[in-house]
Protein backbone atom coordinates (compact mmCIF):
# COMPACT_ATOMS: atom_id res chain seq x y z
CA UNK A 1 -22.27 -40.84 19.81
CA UNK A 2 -21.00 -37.89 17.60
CA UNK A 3 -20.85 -34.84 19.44
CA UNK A 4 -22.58 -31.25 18.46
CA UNK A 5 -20.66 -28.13 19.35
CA UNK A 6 -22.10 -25.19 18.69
CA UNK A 7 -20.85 -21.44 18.66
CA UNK A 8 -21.36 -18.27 16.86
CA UNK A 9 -18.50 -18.31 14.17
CA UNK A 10 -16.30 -21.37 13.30
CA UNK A 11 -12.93 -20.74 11.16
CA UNK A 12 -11.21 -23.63 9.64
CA UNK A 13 -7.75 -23.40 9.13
CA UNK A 14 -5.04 -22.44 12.02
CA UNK A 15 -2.76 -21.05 9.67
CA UNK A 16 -1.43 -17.06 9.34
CA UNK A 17 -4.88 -16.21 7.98
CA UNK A 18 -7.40 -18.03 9.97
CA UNK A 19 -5.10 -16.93 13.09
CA UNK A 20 -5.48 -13.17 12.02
CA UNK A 21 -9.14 -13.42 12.03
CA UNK A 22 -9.41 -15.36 15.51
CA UNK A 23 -7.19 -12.64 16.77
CA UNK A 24 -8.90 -9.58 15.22
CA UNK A 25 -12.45 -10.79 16.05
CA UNK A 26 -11.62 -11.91 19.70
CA UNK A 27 -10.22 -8.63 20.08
CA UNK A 28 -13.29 -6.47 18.74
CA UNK A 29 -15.70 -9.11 20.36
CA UNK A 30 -14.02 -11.10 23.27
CA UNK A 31 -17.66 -12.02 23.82
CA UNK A 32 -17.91 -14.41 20.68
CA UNK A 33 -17.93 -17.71 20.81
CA UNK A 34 -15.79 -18.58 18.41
CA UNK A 35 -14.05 -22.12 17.15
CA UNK A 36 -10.28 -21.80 15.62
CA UNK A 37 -10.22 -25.36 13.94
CA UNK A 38 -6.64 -26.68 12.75
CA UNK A 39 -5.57 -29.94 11.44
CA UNK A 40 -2.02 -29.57 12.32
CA UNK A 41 -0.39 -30.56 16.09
CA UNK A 42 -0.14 -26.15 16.66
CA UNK A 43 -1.19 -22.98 14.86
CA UNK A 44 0.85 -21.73 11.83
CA UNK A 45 2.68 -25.30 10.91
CA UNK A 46 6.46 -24.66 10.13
CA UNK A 47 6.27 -21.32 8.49
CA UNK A 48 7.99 -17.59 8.24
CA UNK A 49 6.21 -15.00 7.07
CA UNK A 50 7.90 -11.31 6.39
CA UNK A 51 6.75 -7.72 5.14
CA UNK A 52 7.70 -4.35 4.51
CA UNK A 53 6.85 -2.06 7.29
CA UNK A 54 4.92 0.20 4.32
CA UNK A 55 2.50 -3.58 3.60
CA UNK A 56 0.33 -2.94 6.61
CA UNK A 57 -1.41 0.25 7.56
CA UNK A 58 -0.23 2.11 10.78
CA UNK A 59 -4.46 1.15 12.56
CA UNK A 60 -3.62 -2.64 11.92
CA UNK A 61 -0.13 -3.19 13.20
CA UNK A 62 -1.82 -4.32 16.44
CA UNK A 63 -2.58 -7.26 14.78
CA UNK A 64 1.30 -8.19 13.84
CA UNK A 65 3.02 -6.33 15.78
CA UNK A 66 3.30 -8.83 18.98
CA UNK A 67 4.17 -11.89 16.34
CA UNK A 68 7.20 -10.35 14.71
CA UNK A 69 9.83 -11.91 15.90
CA UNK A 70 13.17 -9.92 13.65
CA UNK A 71 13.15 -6.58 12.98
CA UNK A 72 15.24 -5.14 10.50
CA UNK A 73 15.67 -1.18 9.31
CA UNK A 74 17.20 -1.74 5.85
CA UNK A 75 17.51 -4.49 3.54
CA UNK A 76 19.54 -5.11 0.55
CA UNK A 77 19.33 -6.50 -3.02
CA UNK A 78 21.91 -7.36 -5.78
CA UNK A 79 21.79 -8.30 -9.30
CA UNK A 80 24.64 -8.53 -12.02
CA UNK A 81 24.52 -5.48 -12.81
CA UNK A 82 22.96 -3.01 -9.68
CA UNK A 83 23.30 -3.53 -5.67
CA UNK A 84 21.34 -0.70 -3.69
CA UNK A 85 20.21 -0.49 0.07
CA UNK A 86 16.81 0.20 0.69
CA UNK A 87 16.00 2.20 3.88
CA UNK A 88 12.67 0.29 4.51
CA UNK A 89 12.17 -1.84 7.64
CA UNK A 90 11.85 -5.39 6.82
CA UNK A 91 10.07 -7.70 9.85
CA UNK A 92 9.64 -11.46 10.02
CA UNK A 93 6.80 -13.17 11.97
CA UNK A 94 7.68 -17.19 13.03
CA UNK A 95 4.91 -20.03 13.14
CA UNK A 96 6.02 -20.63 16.82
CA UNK A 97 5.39 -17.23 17.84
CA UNK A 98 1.69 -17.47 15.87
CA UNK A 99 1.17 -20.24 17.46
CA UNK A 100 1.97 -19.02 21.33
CA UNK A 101 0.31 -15.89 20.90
CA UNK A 102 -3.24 -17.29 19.75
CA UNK A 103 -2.80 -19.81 22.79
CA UNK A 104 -2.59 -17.19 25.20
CA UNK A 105 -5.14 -15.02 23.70
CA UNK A 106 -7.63 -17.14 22.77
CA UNK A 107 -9.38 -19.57 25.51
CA UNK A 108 -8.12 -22.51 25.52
CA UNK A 109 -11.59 -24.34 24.43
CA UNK A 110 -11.50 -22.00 21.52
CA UNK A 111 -8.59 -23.41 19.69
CA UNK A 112 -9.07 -27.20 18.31
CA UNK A 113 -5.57 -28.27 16.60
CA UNK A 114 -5.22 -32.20 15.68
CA UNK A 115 -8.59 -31.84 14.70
CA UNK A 116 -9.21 -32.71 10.41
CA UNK A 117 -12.34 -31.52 9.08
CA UNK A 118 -13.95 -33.69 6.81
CA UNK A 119 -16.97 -31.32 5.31
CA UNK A 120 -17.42 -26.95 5.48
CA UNK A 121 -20.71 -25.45 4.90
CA UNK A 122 -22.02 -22.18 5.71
CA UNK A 123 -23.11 -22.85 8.94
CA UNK A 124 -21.52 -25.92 10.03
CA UNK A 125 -18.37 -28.07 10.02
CA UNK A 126 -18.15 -31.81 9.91
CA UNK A 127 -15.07 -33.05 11.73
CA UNK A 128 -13.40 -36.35 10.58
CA UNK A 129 -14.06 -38.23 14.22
CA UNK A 130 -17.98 -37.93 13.43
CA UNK A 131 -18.15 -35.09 15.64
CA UNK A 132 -20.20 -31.33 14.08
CA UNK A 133 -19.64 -27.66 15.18
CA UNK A 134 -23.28 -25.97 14.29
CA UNK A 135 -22.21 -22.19 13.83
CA UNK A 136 -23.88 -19.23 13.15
CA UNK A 137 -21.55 -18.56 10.45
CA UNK A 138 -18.05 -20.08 8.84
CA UNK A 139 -14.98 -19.29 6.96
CA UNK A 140 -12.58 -21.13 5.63
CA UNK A 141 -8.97 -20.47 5.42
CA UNK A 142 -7.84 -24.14 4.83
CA UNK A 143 -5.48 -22.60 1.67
CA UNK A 144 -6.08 -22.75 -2.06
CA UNK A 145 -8.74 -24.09 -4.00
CA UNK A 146 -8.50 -25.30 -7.33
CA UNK A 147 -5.08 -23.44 -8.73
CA UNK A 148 -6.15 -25.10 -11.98
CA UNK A 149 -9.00 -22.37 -12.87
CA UNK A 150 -5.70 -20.19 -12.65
CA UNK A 151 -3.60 -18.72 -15.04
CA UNK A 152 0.04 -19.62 -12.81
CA UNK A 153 3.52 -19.41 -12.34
CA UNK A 154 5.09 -20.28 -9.78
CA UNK A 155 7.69 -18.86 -6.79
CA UNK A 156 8.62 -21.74 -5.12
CA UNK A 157 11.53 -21.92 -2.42
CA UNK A 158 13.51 -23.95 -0.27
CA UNK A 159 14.86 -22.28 3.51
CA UNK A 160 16.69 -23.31 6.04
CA UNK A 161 17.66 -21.74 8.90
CA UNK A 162 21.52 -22.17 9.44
CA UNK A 163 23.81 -22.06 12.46
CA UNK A 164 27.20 -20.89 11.85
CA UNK A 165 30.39 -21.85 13.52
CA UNK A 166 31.58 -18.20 13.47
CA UNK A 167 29.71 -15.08 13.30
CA UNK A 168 28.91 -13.55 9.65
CA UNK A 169 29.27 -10.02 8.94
CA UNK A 170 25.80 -9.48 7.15
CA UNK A 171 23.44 -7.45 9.41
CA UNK A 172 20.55 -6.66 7.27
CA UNK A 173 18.15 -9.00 5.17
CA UNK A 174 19.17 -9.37 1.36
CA UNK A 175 15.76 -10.21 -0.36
CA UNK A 176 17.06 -10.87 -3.60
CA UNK A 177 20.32 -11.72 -4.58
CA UNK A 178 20.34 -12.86 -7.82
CA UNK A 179 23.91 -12.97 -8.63
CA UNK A 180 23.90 -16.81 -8.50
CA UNK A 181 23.65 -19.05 -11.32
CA UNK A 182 19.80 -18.96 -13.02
CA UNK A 183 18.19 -21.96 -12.86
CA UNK A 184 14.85 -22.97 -13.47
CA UNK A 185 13.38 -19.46 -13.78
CA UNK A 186 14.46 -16.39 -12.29
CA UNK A 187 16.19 -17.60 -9.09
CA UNK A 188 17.65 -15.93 -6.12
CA UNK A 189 18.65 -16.46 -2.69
CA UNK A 190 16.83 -14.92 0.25
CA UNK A 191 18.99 -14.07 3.10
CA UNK A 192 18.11 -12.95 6.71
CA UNK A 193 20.54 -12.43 9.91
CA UNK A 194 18.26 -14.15 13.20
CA UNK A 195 21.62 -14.05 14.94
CA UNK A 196 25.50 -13.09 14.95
CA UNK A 197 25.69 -16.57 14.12
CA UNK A 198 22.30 -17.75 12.71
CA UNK A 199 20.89 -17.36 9.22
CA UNK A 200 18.11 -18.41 7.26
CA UNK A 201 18.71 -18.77 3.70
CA UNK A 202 15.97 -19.20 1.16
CA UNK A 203 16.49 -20.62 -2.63
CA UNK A 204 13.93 -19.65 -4.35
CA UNK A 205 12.64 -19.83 -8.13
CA UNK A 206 10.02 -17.42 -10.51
CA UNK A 207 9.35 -21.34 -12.17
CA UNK A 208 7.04 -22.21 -14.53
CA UNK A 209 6.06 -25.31 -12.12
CA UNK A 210 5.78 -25.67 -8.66
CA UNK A 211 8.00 -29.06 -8.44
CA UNK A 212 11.23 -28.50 -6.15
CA UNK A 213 14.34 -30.69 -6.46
CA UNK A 214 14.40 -31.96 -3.16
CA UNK A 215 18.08 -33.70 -3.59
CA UNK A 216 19.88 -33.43 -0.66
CA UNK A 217 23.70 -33.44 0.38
CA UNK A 218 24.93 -36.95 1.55
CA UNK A 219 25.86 -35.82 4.97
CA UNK A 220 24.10 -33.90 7.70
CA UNK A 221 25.46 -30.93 9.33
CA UNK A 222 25.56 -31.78 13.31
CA UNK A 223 23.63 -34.61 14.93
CA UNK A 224 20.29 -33.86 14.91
CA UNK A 225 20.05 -31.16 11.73
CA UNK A 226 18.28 -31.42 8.39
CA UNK A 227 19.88 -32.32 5.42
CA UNK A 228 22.06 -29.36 4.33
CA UNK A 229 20.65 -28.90 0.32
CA UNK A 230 23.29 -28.53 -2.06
CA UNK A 231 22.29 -25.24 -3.26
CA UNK A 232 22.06 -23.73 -0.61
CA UNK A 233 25.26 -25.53 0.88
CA UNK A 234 27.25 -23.83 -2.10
CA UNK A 235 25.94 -20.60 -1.34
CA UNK A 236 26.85 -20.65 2.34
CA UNK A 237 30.47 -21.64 1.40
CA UNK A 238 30.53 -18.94 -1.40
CA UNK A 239 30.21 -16.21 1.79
CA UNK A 240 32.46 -17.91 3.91
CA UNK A 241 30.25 -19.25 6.43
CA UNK A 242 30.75 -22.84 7.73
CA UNK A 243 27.66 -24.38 8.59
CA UNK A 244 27.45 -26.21 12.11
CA UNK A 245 23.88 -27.34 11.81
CA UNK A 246 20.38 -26.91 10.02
CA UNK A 247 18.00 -25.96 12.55
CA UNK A 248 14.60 -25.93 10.74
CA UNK A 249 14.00 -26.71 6.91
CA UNK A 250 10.96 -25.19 5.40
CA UNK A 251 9.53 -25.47 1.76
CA UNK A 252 6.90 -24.49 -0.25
CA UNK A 253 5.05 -22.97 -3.93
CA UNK A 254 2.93 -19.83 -4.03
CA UNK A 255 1.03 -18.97 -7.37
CA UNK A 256 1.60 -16.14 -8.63
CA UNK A 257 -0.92 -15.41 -11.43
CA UNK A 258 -1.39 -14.32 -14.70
CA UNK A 259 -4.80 -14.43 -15.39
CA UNK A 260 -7.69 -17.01 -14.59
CA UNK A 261 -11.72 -17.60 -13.98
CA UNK A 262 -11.93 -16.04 -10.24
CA UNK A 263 -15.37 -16.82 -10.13
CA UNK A 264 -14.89 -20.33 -10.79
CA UNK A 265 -12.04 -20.93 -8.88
CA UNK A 266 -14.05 -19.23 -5.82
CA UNK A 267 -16.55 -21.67 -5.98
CA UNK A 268 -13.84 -24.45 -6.45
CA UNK A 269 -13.50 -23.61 -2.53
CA UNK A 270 -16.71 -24.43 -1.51
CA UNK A 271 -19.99 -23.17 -2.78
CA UNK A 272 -21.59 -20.79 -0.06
CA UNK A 273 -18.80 -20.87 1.92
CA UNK A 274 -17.03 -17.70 3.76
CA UNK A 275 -13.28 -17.62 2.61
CA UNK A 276 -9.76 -16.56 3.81
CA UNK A 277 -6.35 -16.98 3.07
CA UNK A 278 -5.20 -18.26 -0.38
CA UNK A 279 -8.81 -20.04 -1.05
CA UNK A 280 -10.38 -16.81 -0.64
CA UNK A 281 -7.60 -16.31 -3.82
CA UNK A 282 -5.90 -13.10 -1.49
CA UNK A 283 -2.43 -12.96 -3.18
CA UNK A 284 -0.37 -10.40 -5.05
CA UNK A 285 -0.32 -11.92 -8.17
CA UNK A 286 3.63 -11.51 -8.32
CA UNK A 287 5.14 -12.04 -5.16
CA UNK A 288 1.97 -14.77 -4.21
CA UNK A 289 2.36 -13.05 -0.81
CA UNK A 290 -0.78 -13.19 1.60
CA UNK A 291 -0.13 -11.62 4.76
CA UNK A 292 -0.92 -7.86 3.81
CA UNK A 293 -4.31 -9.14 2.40
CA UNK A 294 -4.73 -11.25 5.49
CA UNK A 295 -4.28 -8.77 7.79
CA UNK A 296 -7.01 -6.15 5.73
CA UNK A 297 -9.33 -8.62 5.16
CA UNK A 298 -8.96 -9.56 9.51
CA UNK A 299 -9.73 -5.96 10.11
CA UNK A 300 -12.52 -5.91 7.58
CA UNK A 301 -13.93 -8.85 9.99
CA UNK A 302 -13.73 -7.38 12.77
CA UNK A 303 -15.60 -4.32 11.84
CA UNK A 304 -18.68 -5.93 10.21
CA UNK A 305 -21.75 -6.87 12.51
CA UNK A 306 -22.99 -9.42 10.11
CA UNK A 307 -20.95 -13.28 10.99
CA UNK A 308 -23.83 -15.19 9.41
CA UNK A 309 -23.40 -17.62 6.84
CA UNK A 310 -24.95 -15.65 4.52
CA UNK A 311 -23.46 -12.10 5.38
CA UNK A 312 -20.21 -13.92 5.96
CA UNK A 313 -19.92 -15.63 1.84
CA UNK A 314 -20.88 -12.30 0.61
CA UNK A 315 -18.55 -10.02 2.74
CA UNK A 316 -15.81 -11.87 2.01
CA UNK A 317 -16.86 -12.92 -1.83
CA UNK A 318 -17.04 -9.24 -2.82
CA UNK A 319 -13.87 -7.95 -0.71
CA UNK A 320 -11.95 -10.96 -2.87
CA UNK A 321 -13.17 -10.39 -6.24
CA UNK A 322 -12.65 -6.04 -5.89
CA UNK A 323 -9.30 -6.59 -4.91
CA UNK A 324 -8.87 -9.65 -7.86
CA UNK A 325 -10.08 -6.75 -10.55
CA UNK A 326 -7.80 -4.23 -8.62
CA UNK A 327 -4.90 -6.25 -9.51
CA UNK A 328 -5.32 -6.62 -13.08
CA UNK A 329 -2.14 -4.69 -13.46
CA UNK A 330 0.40 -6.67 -11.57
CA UNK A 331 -1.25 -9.94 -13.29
CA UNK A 332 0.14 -8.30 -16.54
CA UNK A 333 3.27 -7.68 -15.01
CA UNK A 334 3.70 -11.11 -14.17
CA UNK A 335 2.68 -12.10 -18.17
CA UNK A 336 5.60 -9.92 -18.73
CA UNK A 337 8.15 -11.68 -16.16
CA UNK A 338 7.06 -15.34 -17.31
CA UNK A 339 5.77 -14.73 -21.42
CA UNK A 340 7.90 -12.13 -22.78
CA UNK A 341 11.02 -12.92 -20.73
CA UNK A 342 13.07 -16.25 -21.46
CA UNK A 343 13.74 -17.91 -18.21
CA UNK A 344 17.14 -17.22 -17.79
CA UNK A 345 16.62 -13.62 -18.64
CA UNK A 346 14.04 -13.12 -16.44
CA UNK A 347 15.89 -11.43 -13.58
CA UNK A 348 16.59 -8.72 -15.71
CA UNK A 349 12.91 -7.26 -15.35
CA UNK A 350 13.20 -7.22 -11.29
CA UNK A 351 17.04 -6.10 -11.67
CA UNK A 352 15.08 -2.83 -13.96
CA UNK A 353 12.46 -2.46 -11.18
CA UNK A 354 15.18 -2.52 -8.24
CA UNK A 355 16.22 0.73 -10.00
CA UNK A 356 13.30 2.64 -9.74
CA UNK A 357 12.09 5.04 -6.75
CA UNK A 358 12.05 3.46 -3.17
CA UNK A 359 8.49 4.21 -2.34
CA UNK A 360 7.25 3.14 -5.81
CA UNK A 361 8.67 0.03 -4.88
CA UNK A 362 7.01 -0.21 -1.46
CA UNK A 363 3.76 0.84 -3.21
CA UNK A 364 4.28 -2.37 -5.58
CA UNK A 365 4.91 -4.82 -3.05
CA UNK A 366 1.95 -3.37 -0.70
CA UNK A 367 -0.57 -4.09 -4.18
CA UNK A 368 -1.17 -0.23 -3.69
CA UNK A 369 0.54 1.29 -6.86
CA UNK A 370 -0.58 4.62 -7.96
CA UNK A 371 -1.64 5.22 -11.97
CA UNK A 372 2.16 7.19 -11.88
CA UNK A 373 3.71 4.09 -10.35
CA UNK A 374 2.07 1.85 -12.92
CA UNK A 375 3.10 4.64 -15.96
CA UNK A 376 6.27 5.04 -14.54
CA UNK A 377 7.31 0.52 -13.82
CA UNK A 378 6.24 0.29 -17.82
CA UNK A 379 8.13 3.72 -19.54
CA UNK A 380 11.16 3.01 -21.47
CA UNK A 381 12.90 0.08 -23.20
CA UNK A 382 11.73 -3.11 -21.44
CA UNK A 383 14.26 -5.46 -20.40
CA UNK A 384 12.48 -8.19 -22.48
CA UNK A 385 12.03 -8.42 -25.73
CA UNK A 386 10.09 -5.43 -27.11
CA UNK A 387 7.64 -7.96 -29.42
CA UNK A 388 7.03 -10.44 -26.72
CA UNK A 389 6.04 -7.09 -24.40
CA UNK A 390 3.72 -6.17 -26.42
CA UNK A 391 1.89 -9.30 -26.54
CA UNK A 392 1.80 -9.86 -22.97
CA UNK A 393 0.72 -6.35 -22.54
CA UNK A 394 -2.28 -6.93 -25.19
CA UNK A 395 -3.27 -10.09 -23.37
């Protein structure tokens, strides 16, 4: 016979957001009986997530601060034409550490991984075995709903974490170099020192489609590594580092949007339903980051008294569609990076904004942009054509 679990707030998906609520909710009620449902073998699946130290406000770094695994002071970019060094910390946060953390914080009987979910509603969850968690409330954080109600481009990427036969001399995180050839979009390669002798290097593509060329070299570096991809192969011999092994391989496509029917695409989720994550549609709309927004809308959770089904769908519906209308601005932006720019130009517009003042740009990438910020990204000759500007900016 099916079995009936029941507690008083179920959330489906393990991954960074779903985590951050489990964590922040424990926390402010260690009391609740709560259910952290995952489909995957562990918490997180193969991920790393980074962020600005200026993306999270000082009264949630509790929340991230035991995950973050690198730490970084500075970080770098480079372009054609400009290289600066940006004196903003720069952290990085590792599935595996997700993953252990929850564990130990959590009660064991609290966390369900291996365990697919065949139906959410408001109040209850229908697991693929036959068995049913009755809750007093649900959210789920399962990851996007239907991305066709959107308006998108895409930033899709390619990283593998490389171990070196000699040390490299590059001690801070470049986030963008785009000195290497532009390919399908605005590309550039993503660059972060674990180790003396470890780095994880990211390809990664402002694309007009989410599809990743997935070609790999004919050989593997060491025994047990994964395939070493050409791109990213050429870039490690460009620096001088001789690869020794892959360690971990990681891949993905976030949206990054232009415009779109939020409502609609809401609902595309699950009607009723609580939401999270990227189905809750909590992205920037130009880096398609979601860890800032998961960590506010965790701490927004953890303050409210209301974890019915009900109180939970509207909570969370109204949080996601202020901070969707908040954003109009940055959806523009991205009109501007995918519309007025042609594909191969398009690292011009982030080689302009890499000039401008270093707390404007933490502003930006935090979503938290001031009406001076916004005058001051848009005054002066555009690095796109001015016509094609215009029209995004109209639209």
């Amino acid at each position: 016979m099916a079995n009936i679990i029941r507690c008083d707030l179920a959330v489906v998906g393990g991954g960074l957001a779903g985590s951050l609520i489990a964590l922040a909710l424990h926390r402010a009620r260690p009391d609740l009986e709560l259910r952290l449902i995952e489909a995957g073998p562990r918490l997180g699946g193969n991920h790393l997530w980074s962020f600005f130290t200026g993306d999270i406000d000082a009264a949630d770094r509790w929340m991230v601060d035991p995950l973050i695994v690198h730490h970084w002071q500075q970080h770098a970019v480079r372009f054609p034409a400009h290289r600066r060094m940006i004196g903003q910390g720069y952290h990085s946060i590792e599935s595996a550490r997700l993953d252990r953390i929850v564990q130990e914080r959590l009660p064991a009987y609290r966390i369900l991984t291996g365990t697919p979910v065949a139906e959410v509603a408001p109040t209850h969850v229908e697991l693929a075995n036959g068995d049913r968690i009755e809750a007093g409330g649900v959210i789920d954080c399962r990851g996007p709903g239907d991305t066709g109600l959107l308006d998108l481009g895409w930033q899709k990427f390619i990283g593998q974490e490389l171990e070196l036969a000699a040390p490299h001399d590059q001690p801070d995180p470049v986030i963008m170099d785009a000195t290497v050839p532009q390919i399908d979009g605005y590309r550039f390669v993503y660059c972060l020192p674990f180790s003396p002798t470890t780095m994880f290097v990211e390809d990664t593509y402002y694309s007009d489609t989410p599809d990743l060329d997935l070609t790999p070299l004919d050989h593997r570096p060491g025994a047990n590594g994964d395939p070493l991809m050409p791109r990213i192969a050429d870039y490690a011999a460009a620096q001088g580092w001789q690869v020794e092994r892959v360690a971990r391989t990681e891949m993905g496509a976030l949206p990054v949007a232009m415009d779109g029917d939020f409502d609609g695409y809401w609902r595309s989720g699950g009607i009723g339903v609580a939401k999270g994550g990227m189905r809750a549609g909590l992205f920037h709309p130009l880096t398609g980051y979601s860890l800032p927004d998961s960590v506010r809308l965790a701490a927004l959770l953890a303050r409210t008294g209301d974890l019915s089904g009900a109180g939970l769908h509207d909570l969370t519906l109204n949080y996601a569609r202020s901070v969707w209308k908040s954003r109009g601005f940055y959806r523009m932006l991205t009109k501007m990076l995918f519309r007025a720019a042609d594909p191969g130009d398009r690292y011009r517009v982030m080689e302009r904004f890499y000039r401008l003042n270093p707390v404007l740009i933490g502003r930006f990438y935090a979503g938290q942009s001031t009406l001076f910020d916004k005058a001051r990204i848009l005054t002066g000759k555009p690095p796109v054509p001015i016509g094609r500007a215009i029209a995004a900016i109209r639209e």
